[in-house]
C-alpha atoms as a PDB file:
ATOM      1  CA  UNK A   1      95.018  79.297  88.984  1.00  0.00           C
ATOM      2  CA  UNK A   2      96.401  82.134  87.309  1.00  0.00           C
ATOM      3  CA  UNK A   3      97.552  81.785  83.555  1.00  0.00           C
ATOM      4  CA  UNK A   4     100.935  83.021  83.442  1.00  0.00           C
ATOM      5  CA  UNK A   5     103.762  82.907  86.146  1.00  0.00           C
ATOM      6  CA  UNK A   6     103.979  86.057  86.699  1.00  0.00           C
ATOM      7  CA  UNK A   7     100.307  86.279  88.297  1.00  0.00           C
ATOM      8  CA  UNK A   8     100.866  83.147  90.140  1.00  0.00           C
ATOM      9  CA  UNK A   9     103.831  84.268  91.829  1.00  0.00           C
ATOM     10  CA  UNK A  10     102.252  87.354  92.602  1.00  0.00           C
ATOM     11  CA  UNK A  11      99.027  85.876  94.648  1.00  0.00           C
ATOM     12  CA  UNK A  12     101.768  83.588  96.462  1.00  0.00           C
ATOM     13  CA  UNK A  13     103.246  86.877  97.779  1.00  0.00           C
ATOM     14  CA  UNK A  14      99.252  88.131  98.478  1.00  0.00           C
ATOM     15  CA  UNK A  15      98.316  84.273 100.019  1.00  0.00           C
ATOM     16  CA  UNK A  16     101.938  84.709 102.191  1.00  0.00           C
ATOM     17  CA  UNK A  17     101.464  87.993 103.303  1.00  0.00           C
ATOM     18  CA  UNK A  18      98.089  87.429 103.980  1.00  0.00           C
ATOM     19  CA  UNK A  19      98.686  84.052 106.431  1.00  0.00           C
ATOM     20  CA  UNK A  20     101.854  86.410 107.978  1.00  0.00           C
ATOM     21  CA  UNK A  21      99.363  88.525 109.494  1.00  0.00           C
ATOM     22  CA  UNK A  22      96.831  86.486 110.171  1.00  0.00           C
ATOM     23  CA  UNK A  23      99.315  84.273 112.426  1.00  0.00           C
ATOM     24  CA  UNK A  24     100.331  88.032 114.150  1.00  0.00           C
ATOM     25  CA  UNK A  25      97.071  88.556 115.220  1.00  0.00           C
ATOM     26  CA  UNK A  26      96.797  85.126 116.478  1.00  0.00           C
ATOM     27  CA  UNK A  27      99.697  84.839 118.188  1.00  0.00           C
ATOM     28  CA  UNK A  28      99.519  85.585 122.142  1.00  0.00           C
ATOM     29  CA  UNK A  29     101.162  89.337 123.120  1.00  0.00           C
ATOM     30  CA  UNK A  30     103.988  88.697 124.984  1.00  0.00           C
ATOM     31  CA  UNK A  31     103.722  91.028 127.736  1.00  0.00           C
ATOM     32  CA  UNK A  32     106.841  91.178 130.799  1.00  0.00           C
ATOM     33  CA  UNK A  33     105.611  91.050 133.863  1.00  0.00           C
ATOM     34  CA  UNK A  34     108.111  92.237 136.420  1.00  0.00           C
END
């Protein structure tokens, strides 16, 4: 863990942003099929 706040609430964003796009490339393309 970080030492002072500030660090720790920045590697939240990193960690959040991070699992964000890890769940986009998971996620199925929706494609339309007409």
């Amino acid at each position: 863990m970080s030492r002072t706040f500030e660090c720790q609430v920045n590697e939240l964003h990193i960690s959040a942003a991070i699992l964000n796009r890890f769940t986009e490339l998971g996620r199925p393309q929706m494609v339309a099929v007409a």
